[in-house]
Protein backbone atom coordinates (compact mmCIF):
# COMPACT_ATOMS: atom_id res chain seq x y z
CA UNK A 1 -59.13 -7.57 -41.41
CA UNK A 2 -60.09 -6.29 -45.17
CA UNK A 3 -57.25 -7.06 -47.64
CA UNK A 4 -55.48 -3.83 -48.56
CA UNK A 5 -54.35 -3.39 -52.00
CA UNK A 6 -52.40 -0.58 -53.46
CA UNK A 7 -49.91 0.16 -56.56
CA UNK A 8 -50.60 -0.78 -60.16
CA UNK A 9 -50.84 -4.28 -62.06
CA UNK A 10 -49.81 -7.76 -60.71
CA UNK A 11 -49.24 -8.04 -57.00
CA UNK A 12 -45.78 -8.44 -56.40
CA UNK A 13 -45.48 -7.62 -52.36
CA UNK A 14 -48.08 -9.75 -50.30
CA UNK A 15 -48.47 -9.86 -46.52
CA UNK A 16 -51.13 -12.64 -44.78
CA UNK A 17 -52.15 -11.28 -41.52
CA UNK A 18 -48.78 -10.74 -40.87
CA UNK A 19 -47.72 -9.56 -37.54
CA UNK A 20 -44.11 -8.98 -35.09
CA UNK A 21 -43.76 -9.09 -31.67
CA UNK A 22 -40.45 -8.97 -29.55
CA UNK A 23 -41.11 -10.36 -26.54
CA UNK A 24 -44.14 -8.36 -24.82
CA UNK A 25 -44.14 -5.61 -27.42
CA UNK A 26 -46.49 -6.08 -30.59
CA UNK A 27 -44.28 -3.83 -33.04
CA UNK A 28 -46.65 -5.10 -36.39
CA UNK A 29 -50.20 -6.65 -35.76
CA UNK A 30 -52.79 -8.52 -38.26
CA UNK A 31 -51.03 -7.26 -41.18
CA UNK A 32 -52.59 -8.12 -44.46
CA UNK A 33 -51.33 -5.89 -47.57
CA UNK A 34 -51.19 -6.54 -51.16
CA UNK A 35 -48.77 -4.63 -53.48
CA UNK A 36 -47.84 -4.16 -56.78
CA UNK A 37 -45.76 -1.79 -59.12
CA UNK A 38 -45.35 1.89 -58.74
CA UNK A 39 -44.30 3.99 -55.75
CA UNK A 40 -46.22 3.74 -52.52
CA UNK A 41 -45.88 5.59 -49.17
CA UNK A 42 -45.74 3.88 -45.69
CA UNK A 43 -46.20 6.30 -43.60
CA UNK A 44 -46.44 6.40 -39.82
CA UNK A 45 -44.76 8.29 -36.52
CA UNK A 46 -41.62 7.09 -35.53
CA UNK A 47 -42.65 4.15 -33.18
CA UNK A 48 -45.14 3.39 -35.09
CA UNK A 49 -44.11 -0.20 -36.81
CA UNK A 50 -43.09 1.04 -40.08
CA UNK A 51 -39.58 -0.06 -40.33
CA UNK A 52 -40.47 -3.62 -38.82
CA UNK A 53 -43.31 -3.87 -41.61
CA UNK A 54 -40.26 -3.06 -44.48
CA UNK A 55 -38.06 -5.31 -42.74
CA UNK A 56 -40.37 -8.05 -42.72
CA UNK A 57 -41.95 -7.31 -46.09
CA UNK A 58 -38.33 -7.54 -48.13
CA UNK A 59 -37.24 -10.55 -45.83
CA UNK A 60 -34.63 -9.42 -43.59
CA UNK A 61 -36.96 -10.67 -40.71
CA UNK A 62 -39.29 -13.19 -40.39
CA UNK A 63 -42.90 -12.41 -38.80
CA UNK A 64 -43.70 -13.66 -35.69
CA UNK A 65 -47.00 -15.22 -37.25
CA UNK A 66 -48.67 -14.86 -40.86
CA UNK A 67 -46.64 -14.63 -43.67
CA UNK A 68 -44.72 -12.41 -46.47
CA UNK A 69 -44.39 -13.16 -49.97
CA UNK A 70 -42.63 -11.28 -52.90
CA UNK A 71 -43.74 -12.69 -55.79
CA UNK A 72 -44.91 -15.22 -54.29
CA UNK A 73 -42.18 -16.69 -52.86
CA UNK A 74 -40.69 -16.29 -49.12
CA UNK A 75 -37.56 -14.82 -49.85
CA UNK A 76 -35.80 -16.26 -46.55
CA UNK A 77 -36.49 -20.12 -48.04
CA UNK A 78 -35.95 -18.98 -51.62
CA UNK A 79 -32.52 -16.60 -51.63
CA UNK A 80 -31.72 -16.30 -55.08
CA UNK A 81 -34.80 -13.84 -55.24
CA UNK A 82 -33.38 -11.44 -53.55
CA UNK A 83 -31.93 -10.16 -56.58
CA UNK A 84 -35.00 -8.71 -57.08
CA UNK A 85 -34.84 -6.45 -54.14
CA UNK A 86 -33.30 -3.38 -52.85
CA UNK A 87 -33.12 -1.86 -49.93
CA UNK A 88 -31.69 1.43 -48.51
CA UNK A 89 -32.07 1.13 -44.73
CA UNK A 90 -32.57 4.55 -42.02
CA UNK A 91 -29.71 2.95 -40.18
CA UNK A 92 -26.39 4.10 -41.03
CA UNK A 93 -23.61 1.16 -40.54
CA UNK A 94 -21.32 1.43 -43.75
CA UNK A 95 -18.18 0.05 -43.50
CA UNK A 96 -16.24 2.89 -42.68
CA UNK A 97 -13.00 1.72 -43.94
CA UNK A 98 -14.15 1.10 -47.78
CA UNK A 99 -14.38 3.90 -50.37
CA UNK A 100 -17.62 4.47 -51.51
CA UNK A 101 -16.50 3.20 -55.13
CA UNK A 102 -15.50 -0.48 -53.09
CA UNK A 103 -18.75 -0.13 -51.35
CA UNK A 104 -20.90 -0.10 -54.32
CA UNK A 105 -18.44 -2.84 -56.60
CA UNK A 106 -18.55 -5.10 -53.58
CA UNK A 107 -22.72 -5.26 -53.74
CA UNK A 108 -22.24 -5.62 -57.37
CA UNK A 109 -20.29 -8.40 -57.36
CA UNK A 110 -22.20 -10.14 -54.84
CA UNK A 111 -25.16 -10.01 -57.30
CA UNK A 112 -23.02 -11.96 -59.85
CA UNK A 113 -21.79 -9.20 -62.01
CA UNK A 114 -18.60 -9.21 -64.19
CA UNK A 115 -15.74 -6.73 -63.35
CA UNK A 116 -16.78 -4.50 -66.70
CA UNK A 117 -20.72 -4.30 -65.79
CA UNK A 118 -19.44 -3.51 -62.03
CA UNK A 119 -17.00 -0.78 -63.15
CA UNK A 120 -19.99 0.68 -65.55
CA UNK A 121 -22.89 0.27 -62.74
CA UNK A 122 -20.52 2.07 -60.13
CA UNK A 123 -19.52 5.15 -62.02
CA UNK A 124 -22.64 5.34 -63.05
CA UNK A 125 -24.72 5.41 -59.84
CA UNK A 126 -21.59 7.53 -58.84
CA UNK A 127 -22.28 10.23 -61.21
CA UNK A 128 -26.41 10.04 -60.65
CA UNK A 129 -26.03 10.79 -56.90
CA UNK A 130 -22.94 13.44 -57.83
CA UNK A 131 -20.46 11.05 -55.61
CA UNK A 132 -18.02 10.48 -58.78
CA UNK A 133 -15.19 12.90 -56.63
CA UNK A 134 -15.95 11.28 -53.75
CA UNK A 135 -15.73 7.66 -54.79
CA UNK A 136 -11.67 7.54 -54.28
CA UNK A 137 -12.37 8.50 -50.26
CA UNK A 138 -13.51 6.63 -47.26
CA UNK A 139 -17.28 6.54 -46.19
CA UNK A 140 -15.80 7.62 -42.57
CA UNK A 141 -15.18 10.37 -43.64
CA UNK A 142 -18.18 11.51 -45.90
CA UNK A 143 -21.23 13.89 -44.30
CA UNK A 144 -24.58 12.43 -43.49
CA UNK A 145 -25.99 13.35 -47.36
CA UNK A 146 -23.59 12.11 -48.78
CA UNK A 147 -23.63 8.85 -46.81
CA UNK A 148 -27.08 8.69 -47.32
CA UNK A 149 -26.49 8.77 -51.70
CA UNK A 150 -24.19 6.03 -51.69
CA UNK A 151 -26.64 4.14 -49.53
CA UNK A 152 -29.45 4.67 -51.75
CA UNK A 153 -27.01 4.10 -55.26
CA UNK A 154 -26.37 0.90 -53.58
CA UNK A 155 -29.79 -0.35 -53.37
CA UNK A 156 -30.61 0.39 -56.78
CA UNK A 157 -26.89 -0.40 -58.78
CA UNK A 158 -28.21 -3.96 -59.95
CA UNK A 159 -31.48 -2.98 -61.26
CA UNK A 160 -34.11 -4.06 -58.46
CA UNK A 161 -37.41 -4.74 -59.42
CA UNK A 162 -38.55 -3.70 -55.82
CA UNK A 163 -37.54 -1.30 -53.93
CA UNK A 164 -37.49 -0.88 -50.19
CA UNK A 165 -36.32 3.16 -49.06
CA UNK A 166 -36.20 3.81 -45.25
CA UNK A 167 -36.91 7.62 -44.55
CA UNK A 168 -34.29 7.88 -48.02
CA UNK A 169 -34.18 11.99 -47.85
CA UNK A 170 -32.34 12.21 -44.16
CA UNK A 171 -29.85 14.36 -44.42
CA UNK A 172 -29.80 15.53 -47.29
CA UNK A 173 -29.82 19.28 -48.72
CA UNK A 174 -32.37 20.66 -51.27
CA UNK A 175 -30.93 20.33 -53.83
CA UNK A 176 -30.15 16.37 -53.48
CA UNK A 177 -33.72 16.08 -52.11
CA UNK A 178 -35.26 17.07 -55.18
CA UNK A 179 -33.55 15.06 -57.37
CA UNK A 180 -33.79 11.61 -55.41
CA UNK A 181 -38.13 12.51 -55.06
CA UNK A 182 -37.61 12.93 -58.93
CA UNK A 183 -35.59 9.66 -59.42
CA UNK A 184 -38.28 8.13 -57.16
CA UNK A 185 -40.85 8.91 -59.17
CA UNK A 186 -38.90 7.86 -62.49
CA UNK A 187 -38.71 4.13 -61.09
CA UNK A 188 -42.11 3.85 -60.32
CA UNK A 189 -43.37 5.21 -63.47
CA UNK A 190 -41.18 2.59 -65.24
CA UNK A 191 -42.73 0.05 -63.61
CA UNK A 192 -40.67 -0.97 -60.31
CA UNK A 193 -42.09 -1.36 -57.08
CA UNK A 194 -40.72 1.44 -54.93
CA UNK A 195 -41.81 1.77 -51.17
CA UNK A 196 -41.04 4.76 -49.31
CA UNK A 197 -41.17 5.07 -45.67
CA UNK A 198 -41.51 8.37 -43.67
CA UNK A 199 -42.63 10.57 -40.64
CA UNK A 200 -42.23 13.38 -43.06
CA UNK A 201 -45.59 13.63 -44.51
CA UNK A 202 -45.24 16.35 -47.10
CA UNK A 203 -42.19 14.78 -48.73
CA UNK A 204 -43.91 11.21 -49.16
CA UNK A 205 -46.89 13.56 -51.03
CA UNK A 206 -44.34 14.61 -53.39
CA UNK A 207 -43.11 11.10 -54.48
CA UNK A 208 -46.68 9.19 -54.76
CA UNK A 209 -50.51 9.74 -54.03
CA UNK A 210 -50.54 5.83 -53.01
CA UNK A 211 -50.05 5.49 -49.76
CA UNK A 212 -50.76 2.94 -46.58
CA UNK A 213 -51.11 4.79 -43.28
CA UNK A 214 -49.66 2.57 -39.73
CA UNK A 215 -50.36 3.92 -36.16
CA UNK A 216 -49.35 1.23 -33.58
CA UNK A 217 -48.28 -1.52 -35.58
CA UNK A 218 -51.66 -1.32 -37.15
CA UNK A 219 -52.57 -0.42 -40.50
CA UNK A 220 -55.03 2.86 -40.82
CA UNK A 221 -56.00 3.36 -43.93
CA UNK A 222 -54.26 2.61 -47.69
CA UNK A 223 -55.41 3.67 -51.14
CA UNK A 224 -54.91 7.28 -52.46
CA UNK A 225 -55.01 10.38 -50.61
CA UNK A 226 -58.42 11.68 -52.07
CA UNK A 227 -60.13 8.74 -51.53
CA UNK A 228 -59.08 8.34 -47.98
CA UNK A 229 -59.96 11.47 -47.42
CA UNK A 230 -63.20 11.05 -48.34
CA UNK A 231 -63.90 8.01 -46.43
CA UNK A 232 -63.45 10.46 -43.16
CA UNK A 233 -67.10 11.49 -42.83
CA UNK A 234 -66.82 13.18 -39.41
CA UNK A 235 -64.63 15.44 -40.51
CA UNK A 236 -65.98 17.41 -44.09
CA UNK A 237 -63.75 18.51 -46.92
CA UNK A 238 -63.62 22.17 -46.83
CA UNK A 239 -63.10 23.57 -50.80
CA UNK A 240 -62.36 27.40 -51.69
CA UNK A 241 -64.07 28.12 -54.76
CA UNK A 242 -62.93 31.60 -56.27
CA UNK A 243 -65.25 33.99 -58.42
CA UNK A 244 -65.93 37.31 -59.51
CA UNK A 245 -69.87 36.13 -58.77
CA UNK A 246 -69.07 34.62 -55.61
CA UNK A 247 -72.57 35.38 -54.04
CA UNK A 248 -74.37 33.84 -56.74
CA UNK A 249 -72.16 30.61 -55.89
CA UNK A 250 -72.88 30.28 -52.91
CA UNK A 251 -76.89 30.97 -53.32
CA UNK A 252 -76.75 28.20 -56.28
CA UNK A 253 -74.57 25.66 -53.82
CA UNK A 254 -76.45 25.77 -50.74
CA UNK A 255 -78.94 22.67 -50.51
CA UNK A 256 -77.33 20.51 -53.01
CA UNK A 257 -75.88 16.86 -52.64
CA UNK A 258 -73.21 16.70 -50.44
CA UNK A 259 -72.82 19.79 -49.60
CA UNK A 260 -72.58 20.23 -45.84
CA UNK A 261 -72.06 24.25 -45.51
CA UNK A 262 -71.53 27.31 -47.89
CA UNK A 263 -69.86 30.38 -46.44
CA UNK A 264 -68.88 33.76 -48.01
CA UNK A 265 -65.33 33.98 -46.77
CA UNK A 266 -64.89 37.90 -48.71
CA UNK A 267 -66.73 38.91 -51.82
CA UNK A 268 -64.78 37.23 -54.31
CA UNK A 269 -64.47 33.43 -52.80
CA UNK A 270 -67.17 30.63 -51.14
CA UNK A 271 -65.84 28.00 -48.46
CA UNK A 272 -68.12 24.95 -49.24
CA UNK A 273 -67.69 22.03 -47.24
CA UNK A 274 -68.51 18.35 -48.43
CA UNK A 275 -68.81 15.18 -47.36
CA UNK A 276 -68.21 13.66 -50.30
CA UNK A 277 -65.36 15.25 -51.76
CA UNK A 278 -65.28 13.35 -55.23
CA UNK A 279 -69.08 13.34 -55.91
CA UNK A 280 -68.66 17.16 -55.47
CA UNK A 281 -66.08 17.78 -57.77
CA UNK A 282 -67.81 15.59 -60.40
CA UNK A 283 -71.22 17.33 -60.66
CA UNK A 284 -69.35 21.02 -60.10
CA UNK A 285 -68.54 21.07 -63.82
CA UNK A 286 -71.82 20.05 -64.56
CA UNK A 287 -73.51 22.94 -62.24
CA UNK A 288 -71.31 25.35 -63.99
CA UNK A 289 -72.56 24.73 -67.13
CA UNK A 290 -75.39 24.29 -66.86
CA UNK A 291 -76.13 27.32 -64.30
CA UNK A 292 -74.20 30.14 -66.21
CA UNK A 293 -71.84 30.13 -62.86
CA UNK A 294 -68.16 31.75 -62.70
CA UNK A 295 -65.71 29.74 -60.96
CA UNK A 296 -62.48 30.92 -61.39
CA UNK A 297 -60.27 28.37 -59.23
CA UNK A 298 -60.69 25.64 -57.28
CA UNK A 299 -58.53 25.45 -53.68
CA UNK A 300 -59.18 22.14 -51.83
CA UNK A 301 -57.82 23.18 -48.02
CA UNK A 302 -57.42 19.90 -46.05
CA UNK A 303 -57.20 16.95 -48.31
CA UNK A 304 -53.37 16.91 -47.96
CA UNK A 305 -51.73 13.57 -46.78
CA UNK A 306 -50.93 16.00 -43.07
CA UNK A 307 -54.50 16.51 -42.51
CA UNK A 308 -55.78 12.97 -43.37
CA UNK A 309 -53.13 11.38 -40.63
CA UNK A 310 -53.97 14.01 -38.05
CA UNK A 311 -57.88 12.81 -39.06
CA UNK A 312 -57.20 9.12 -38.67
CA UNK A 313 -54.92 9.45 -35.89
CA UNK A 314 -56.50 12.07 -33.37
CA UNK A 315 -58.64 9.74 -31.90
């Protein structure tokens, strides 16, 4: 299998032809990845092998053949790197009887901090994920956003390097959606390795253009959306172009390099569709230049991460 390699910089996450089974069913198969900083999407239907990859790739299981470094290093044989990692698991088994505050100090202290860095870590991540009221009661009795905060201020309290989140937005209303995809997008642009998985395509586009695409236990596709996308040849990108010449467009556009089809949609904008999406929108500039044409605004219709999976997938 070709090696897959996505994120920024130094490889921190590797996987060699890594694969799980339990017992007749192949959950992960032939799994080679290579990761590095910033945030990248695993994305798959539910079923599909996703959370058995992130379990196996931050060392909470061991693969069934292959193998799984993080930095390196197999965590399993090598514990005291596990600092390094966080993880905010889809389950949901807190210990119902602890306050969220005891919740997040007992983690802490478990990584080795003193009581003062605990106390300032805790009301900290308290206050990020708006839980400071809430820190005095039981996690029994908090609702399934709220549960799903102090789950996600737990895996990030001691300042992981890299980050594991398992479907991280369950649950949650807008509001506290929007504000975890931003904080998301914070780590990985200061340089943590931040791995999101989902079945909810649209909100893994908002965190990260990097993504790795599993059907089966099998890895699809991994890289960024666009270029994905234009790897798919049987299935043409289809780009609006908007002008107040829009006939003249689409005279000047029919014939040239990789362009498929040109059709008049109304009188003021040309569907065009391409085969190769980023050759096209590196000569357009050049053709409108050149060629005196008006392009107003440029509306690509099915590159989104949805339309690449149902691509990959369908057959």
């Amino acid at each position: 299998m070709n090696e897959v390699r996505v994120g920024r910089d130094q490889v921190r996450i590797s996987a060699d032809r890594a694969g799980k089974w339990f017992g007749e069913v192949i959950a992960v198969n032939n799994c080679t990845l290579n990761i590095g900083s910033g945030v990248v999407g695993l994305l798959g239907a539910n079923g599909a092998g996703k959370s058995t990859l992130f379990k196996m790739l931050a060392g909470l299981i061991e693969p069934s053949r292959g193998q799984v470094l993080v930095h390196g290093r197999r965590l399993r044989e090598d514990v005291g790197w596990y600092h390094l990692v966080g993880f905010c698991p889809e389950s949901d088994a807190l210990p119902e009887w602890m306050t969220g505050r005891e919740f997040l100090q007992l983690g802490l202290r478990l990584m080795g901090f003193g009581k003062d860095e605990v106390r300032r870590r805790t009301d900290y991540w308290l206050q990020r994920f708006d839980l400071t009221e809430a820190g005095g009661r039981r996690l029994g009795g908090y609702s399934k956003g709220m549960r799903q905060k102090v789950k996600l201020a737990q895996a990030l309290a001691h300042d992981p390097e890299i980050i594991f989140l398992d479907e991280p937005l369950n649950g949650m209303d807008p509001v506290s959606r929007k504000r975890t995809i931003d904080l998301v997008r914070e780590l990985g642009a200061a340089g943590c390795t931040v791995l999101v998985s989902s079945h909810i395509l649209p909100e893994v586009e908002s965190m990260t253009s990097d993504i790795i695409l599993i059907d089966r236990g099998r890895v699809l596709a991994e890289g960024k959306i666009t270029e994905i996308r234009d790897k798919i040849s049987d299935h043409p990108t289809t780009v609006a172009l908007v002008s107040s010449a829009a006939r003249e467009v689409a005279a000047f556009l029919i014939g040239r390099p990789h362009v498929v089809s040109v059709q008049m949609e109304d009188a003021s904008r040309v569907v065009v569709r391409t085969d190769r999406a980023l050759e096209f929108y590196a000569a357009l500039p050049g053709w409108v230049l050149d060629n005196g044409l008006s392009i107003e605004e440029i509306i690509t219709l099915d590159d989104s991460l949805e339309a690449v999976f149902q691509y990959l997938t369908e057959s």
